[in-house]
PDB file of N, CA and C in Angstrom:
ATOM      1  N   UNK A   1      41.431  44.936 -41.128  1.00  0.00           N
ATOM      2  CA  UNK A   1      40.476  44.214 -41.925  1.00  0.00           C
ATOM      3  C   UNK A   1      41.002  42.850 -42.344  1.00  0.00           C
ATOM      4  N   UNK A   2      42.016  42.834 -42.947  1.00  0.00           N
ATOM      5  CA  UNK A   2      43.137  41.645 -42.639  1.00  0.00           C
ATOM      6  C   UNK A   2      42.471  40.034 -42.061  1.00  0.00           C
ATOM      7  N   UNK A   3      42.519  40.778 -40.733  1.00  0.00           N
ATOM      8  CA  UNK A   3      41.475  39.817 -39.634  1.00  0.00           C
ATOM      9  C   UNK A   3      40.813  39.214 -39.462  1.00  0.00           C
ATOM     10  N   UNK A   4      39.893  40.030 -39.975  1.00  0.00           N
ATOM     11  CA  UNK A   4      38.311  39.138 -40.338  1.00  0.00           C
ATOM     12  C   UNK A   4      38.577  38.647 -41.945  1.00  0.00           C
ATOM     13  N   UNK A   5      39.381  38.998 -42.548  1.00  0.00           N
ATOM     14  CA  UNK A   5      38.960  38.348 -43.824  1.00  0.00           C
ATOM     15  C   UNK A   5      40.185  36.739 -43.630  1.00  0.00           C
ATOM     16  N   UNK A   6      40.702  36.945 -42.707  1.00  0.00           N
ATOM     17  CA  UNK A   6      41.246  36.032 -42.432  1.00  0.00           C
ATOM     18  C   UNK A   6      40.889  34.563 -41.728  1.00  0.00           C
ATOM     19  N   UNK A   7      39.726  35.099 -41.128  1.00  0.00           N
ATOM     20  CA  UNK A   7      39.049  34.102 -39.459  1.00  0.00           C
ATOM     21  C   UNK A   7      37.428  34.892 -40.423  1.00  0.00           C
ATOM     22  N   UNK A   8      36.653  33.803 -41.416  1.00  0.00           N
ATOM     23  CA  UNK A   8      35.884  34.394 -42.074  1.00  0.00           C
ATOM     24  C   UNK A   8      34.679  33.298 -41.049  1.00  0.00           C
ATOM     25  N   UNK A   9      35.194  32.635 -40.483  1.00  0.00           N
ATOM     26  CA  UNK A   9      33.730  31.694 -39.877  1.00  0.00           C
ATOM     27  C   UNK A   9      33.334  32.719 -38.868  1.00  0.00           C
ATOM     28  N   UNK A  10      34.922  32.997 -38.085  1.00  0.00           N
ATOM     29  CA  UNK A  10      34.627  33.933 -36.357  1.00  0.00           C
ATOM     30  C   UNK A  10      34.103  35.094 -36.974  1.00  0.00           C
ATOM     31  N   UNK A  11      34.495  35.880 -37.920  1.00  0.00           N
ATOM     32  CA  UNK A  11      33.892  36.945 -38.227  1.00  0.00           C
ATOM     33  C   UNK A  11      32.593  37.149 -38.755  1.00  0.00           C
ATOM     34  N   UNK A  12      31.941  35.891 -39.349  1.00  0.00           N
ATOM     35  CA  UNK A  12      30.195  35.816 -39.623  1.00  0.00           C
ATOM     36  C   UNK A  12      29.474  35.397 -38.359  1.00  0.00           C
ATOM     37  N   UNK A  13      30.569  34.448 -37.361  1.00  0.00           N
ATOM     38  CA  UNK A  13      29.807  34.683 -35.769  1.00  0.00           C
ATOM     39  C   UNK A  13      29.893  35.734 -34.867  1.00  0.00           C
ATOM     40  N   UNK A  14      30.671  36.381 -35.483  1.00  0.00           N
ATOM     41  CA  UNK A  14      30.517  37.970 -34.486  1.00  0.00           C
ATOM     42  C   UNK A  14      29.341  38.869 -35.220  1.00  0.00           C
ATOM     43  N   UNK A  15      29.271  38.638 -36.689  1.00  0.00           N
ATOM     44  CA  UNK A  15      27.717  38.869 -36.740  1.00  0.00           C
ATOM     45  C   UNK A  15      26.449  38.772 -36.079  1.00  0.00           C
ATOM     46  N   UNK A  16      26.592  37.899 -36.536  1.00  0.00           N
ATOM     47  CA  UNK A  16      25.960  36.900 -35.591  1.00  0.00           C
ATOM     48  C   UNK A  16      25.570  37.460 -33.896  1.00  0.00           C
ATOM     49  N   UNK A  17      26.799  37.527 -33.422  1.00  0.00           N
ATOM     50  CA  UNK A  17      26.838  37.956 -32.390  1.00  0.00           C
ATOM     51  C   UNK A  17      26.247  39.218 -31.501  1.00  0.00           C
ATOM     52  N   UNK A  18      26.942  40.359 -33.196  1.00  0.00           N
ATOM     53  CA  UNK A  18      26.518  41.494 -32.749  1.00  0.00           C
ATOM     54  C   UNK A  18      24.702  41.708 -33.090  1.00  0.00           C
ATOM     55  N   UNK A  19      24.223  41.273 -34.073  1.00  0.00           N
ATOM     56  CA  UNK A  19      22.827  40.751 -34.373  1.00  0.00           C
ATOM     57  C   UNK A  19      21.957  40.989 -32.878  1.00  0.00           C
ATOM     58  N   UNK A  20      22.379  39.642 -32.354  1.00  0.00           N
ATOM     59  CA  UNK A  20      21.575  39.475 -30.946  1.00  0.00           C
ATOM     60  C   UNK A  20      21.741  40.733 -30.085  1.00  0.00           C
ATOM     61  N   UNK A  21      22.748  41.055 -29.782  1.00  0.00           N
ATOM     62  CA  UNK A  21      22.600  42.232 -29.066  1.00  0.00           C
ATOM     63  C   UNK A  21      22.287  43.123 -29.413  1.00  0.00           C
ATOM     64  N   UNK A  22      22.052  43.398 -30.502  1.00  0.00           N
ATOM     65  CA  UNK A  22      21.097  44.426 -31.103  1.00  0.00           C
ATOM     66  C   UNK A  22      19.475  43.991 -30.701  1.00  0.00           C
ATOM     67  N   UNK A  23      19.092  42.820 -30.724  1.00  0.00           N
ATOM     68  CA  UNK A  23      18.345  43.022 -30.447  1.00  0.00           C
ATOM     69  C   UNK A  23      17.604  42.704 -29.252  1.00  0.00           C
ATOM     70  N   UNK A  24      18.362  42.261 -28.490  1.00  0.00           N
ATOM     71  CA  UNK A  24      18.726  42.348 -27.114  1.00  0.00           C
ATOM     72  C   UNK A  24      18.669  43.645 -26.613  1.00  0.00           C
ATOM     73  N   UNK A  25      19.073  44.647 -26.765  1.00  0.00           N
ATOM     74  CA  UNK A  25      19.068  46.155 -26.509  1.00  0.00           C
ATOM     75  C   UNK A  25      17.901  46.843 -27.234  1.00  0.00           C
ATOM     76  N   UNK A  26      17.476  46.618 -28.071  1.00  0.00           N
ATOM     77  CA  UNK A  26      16.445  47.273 -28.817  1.00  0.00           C
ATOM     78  C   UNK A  26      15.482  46.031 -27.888  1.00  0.00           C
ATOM     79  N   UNK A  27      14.888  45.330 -27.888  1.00  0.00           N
ATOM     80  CA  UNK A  27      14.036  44.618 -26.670  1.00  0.00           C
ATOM     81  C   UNK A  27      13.772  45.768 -25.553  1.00  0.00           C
ATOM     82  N   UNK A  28      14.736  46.042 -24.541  1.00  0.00           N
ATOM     83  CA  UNK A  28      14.566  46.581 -23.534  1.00  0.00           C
ATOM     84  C   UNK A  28      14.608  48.307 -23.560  1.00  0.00           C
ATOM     85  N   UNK A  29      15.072  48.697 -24.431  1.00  0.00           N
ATOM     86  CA  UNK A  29      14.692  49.797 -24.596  1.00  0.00           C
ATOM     87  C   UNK A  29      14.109  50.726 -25.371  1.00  0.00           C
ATOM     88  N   UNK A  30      13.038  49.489 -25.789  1.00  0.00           N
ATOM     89  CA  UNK A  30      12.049  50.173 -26.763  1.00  0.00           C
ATOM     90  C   UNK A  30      10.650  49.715 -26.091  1.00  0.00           C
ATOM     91  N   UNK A  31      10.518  49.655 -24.286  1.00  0.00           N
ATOM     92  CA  UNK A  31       9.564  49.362 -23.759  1.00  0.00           C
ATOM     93  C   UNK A  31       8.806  48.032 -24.453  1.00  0.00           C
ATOM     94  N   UNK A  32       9.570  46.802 -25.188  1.00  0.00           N
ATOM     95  CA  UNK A  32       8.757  46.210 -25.435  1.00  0.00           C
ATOM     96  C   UNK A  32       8.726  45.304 -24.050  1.00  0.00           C
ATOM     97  N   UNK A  33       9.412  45.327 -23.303  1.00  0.00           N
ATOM     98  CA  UNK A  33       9.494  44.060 -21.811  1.00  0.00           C
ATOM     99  C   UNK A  33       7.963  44.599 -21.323  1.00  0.00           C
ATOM    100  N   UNK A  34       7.823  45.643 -21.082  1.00  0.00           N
ATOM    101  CA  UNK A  34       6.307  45.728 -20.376  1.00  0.00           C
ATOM    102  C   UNK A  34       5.495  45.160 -20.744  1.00  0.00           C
ATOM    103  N   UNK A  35       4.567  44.641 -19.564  1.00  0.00           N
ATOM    104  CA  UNK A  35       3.182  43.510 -19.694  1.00  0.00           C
ATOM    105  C   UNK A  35       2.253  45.029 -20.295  1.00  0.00           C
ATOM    106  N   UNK A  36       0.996  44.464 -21.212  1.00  0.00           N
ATOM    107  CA  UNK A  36       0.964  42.836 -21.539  1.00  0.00           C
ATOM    108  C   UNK A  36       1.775  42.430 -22.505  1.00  0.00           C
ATOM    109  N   UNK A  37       3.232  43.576 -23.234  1.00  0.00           N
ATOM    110  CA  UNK A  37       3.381  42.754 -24.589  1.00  0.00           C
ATOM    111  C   UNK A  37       4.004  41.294 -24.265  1.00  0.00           C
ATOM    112  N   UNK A  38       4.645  40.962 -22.665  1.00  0.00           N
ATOM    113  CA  UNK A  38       5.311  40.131 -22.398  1.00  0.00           C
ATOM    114  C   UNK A  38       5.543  40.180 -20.620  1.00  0.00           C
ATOM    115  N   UNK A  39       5.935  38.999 -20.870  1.00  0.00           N
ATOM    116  CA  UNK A  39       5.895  38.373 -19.228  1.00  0.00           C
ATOM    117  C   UNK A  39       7.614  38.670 -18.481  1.00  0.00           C
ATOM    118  N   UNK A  40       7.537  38.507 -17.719  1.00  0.00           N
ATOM    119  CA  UNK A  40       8.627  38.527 -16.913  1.00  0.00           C
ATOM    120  C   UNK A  40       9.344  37.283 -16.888  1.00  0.00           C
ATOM    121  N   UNK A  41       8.745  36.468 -16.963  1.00  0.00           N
ATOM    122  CA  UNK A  41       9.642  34.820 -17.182  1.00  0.00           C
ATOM    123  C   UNK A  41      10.428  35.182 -18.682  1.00  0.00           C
ATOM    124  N   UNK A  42       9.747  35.412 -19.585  1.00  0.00           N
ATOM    125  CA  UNK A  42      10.035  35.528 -21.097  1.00  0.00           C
ATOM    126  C   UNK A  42      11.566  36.709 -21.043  1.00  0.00           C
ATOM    127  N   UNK A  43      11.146  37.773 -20.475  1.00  0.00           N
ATOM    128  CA  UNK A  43      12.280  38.563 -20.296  1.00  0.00           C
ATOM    129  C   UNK A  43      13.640  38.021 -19.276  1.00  0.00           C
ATOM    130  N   UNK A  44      13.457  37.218 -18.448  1.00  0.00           N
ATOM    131  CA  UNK A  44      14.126  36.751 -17.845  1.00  0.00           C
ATOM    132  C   UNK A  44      14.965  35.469 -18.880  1.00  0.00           C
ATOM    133  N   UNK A  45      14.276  34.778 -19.364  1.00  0.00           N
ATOM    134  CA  UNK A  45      14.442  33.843 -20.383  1.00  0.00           C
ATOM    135  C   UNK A  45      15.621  34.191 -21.476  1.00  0.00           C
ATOM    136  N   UNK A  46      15.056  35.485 -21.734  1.00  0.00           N
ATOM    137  CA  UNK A  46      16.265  36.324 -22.725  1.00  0.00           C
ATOM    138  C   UNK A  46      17.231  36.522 -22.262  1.00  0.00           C
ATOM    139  N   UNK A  47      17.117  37.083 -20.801  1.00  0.00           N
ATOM    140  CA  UNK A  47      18.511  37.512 -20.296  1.00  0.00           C
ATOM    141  C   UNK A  47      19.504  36.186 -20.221  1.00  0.00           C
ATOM    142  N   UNK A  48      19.147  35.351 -19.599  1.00  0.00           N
ATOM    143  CA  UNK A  48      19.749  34.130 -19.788  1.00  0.00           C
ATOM    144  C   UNK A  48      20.486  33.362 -20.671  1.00  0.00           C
ATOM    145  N   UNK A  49      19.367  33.228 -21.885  1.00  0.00           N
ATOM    146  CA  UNK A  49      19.849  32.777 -23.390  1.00  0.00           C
ATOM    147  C   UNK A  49      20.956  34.112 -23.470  1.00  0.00           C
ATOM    148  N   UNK A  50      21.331  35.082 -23.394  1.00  0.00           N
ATOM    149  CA  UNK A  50      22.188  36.676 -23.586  1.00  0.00           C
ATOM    150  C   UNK A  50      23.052  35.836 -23.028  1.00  0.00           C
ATOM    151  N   UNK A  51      23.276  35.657 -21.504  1.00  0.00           N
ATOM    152  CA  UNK A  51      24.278  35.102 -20.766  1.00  0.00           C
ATOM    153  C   UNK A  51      25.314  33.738 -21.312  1.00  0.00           C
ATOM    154  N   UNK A  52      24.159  32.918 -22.132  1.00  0.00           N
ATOM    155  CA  UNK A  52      24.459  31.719 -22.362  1.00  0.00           C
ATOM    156  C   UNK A  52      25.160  31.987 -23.560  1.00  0.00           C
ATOM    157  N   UNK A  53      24.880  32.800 -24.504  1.00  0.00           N
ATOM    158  CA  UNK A  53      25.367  32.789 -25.645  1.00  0.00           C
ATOM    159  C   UNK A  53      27.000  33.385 -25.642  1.00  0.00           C
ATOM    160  N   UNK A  54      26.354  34.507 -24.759  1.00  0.00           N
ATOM    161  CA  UNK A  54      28.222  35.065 -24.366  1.00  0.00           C
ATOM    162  C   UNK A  54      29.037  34.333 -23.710  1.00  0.00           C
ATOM    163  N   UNK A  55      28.693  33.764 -22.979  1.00  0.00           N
ATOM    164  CA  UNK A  55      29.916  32.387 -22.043  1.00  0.00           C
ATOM    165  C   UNK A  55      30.159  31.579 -23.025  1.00  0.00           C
ATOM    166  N   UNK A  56      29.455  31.196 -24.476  1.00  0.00           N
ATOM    167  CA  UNK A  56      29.741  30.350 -25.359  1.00  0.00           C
ATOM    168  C   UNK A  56      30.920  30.785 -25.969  1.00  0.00           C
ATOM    169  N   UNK A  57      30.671  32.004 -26.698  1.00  0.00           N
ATOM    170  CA  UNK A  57      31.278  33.009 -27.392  1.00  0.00           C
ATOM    171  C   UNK A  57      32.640  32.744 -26.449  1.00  0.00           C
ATOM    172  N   UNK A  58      32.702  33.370 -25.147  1.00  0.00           N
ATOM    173  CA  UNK A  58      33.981  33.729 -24.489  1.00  0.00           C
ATOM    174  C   UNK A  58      35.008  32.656 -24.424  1.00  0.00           C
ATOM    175  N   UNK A  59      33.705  31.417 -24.058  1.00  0.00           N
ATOM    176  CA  UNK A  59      34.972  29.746 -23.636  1.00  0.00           C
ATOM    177  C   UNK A  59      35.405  29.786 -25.188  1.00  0.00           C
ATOM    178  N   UNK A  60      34.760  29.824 -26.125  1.00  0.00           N
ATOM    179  CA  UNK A  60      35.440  29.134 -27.181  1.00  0.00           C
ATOM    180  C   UNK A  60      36.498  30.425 -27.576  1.00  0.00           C
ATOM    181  N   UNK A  61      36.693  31.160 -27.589  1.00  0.00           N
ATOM    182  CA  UNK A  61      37.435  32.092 -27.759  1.00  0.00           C
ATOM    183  C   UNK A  61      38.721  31.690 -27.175  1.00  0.00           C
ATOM    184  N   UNK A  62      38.663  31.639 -25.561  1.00  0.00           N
ATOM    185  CA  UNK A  62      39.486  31.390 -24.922  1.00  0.00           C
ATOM    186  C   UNK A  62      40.595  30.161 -24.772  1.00  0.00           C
ATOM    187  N   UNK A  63      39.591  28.918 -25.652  1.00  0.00           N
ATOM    188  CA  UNK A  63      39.942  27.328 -26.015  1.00  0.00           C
ATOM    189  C   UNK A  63      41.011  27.671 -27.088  1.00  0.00           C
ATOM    190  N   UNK A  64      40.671  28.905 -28.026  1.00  0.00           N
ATOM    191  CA  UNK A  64      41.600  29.076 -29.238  1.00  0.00           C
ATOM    192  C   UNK A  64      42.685  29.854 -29.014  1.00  0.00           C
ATOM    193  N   UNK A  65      42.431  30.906 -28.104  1.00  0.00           N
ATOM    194  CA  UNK A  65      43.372  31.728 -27.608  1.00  0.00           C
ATOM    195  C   UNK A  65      44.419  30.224 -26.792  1.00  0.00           C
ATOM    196  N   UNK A  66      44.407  29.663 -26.024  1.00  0.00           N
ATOM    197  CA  UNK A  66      45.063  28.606 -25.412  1.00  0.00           C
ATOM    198  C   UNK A  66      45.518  27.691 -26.528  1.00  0.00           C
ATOM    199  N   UNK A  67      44.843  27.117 -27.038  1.00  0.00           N
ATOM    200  CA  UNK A  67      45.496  25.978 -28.110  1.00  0.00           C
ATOM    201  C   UNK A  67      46.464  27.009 -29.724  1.00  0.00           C
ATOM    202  N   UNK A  68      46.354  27.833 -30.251  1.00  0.00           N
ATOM    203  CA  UNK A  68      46.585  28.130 -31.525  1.00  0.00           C
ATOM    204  C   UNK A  68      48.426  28.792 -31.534  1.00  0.00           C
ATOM    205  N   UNK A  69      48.456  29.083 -32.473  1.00  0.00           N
ATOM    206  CA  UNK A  69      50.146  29.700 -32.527  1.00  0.00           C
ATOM    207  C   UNK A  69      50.157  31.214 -31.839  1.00  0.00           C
ATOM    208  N   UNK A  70      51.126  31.971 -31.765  1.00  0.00           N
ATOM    209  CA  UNK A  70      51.033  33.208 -31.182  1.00  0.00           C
ATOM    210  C   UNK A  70      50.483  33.983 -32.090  1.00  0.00           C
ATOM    211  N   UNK A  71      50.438  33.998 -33.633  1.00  0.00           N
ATOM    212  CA  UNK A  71      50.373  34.588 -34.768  1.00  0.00           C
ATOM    213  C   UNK A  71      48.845  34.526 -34.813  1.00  0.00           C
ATOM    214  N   UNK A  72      47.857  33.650 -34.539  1.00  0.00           N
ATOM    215  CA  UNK A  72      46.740  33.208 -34.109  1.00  0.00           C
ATOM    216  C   UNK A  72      46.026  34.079 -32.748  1.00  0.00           C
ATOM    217  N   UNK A  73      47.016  33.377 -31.414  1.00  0.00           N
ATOM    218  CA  UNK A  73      46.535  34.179 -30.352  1.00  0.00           C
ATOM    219  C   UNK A  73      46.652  35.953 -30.415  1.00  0.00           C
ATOM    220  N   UNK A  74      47.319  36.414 -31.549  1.00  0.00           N
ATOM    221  CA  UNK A  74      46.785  37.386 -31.023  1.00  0.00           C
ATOM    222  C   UNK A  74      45.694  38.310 -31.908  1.00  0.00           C
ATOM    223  N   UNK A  75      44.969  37.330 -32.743  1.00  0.00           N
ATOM    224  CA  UNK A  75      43.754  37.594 -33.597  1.00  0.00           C
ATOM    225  C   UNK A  75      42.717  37.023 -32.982  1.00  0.00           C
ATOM    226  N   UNK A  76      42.922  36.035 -31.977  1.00  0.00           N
ATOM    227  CA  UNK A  76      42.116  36.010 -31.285  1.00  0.00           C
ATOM    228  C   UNK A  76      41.420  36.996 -29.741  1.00  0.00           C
ATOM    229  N   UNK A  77      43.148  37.212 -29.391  1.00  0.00           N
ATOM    230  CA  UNK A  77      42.916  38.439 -28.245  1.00  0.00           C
ATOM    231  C   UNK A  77      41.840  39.342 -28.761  1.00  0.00           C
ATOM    232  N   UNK A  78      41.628  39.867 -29.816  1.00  0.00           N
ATOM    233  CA  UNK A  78      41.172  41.161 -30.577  1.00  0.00           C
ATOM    234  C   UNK A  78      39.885  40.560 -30.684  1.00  0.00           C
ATOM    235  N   UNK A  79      39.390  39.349 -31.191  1.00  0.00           N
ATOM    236  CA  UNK A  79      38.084  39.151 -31.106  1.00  0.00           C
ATOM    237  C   UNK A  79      37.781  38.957 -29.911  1.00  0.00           C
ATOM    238  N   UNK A  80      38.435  38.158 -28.751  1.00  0.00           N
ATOM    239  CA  UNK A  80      37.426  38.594 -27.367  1.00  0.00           C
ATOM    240  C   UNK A  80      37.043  40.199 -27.150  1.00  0.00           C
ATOM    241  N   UNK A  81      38.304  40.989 -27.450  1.00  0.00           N
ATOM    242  CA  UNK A  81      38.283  42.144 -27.030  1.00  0.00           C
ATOM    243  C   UNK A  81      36.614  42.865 -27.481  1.00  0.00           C
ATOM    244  N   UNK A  82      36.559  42.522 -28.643  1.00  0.00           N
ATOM    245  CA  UNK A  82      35.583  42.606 -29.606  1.00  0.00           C
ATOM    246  C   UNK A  82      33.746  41.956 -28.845  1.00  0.00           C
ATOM    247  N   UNK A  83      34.154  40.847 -28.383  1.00  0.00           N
ATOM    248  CA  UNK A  83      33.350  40.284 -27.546  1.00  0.00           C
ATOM    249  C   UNK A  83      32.770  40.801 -26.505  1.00  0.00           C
ATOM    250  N   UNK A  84      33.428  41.785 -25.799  1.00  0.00           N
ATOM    251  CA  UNK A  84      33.578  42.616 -24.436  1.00  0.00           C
ATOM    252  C   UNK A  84      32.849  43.255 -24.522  1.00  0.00           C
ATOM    253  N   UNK A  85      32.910  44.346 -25.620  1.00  0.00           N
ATOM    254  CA  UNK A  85      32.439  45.589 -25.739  1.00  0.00           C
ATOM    255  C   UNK A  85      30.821  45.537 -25.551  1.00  0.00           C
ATOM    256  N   UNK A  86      30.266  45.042 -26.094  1.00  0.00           N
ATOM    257  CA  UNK A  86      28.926  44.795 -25.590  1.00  0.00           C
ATOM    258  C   UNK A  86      28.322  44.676 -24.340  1.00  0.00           C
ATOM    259  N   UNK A  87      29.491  43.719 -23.189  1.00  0.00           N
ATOM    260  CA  UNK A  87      28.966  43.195 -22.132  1.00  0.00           C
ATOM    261  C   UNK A  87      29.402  44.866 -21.124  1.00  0.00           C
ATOM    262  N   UNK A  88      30.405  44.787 -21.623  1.00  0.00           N
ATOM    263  CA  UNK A  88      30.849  46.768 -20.919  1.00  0.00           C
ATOM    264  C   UNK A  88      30.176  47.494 -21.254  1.00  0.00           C
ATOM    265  N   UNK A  89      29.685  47.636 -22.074  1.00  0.00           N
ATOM    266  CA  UNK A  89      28.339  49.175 -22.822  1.00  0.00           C
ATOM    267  C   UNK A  89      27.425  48.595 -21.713  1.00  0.00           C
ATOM    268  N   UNK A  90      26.491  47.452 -21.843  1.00  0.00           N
ATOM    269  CA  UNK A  90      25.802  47.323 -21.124  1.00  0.00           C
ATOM    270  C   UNK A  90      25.827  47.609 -19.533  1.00  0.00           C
ATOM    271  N   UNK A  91      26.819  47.199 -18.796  1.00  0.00           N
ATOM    272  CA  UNK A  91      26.978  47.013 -17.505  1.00  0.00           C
ATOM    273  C   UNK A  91      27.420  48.814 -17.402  1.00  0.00           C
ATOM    274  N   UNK A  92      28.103  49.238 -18.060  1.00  0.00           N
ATOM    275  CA  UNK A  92      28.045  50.571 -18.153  1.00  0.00           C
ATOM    276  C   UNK A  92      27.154  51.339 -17.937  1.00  0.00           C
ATOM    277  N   UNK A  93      25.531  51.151 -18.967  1.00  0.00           N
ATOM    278  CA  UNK A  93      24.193  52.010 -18.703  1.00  0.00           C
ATOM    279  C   UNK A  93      23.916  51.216 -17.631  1.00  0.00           C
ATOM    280  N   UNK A  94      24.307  50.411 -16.915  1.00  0.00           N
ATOM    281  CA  UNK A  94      22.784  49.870 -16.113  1.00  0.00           C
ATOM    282  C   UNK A  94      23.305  50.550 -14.516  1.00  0.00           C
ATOM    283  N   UNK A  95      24.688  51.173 -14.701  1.00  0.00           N
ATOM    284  CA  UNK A  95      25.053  51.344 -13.527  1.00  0.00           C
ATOM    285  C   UNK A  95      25.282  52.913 -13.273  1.00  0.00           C
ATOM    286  N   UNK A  96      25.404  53.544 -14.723  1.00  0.00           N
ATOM    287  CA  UNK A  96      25.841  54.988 -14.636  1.00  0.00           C
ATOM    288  C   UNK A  96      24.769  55.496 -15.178  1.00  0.00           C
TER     289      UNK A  96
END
């Protein structure tokens, strides 16, 4: 806990973070993607903005992991790690 009360910006953007994928996942599996509530561009649209937001998330992670002290990098290791878990759950159901 330490961690986050330490890195209090990264830890209200992993809110943040985890937020969207909540509702990112609640989107698709609460049948709201089916027409007519919504189009296929629109769902596609999401997936994208999903994509975009996590490559944001990851580079800047990775900019800090590279530039900061070791005492740093490895509070940062733990928030990518943290970062992951979402993109693995997912790729997880879509394949098993």
């Amino acid at each position: 806990m330490k961690v986050f009360y330490r890195h209090k910006t990264s830890s209200l953007a992993l809110i943040f973070y985890f937020l969207w994928w909540v509702y990112f996942y609640y989107w698709f599996s609460s049948d709201s993607f089916i027409q007519p509530n919504s189009c296929g561009a629109a769902n596609g649209g999401l997936i994208v903005l999903t994509a975009i937001i996590t490559a944001t998330y990851l580079l800047s992670l990775v900019v800090m992991i590279l530039t900061k002290s070791w005492a740093l990098k490895k509070d940062y290791l733990l928030f990518l790690s943290i970062v992951l878990i979402p993109v693995i759950f997912l790729t997880g159901r879509l394949f098993f």
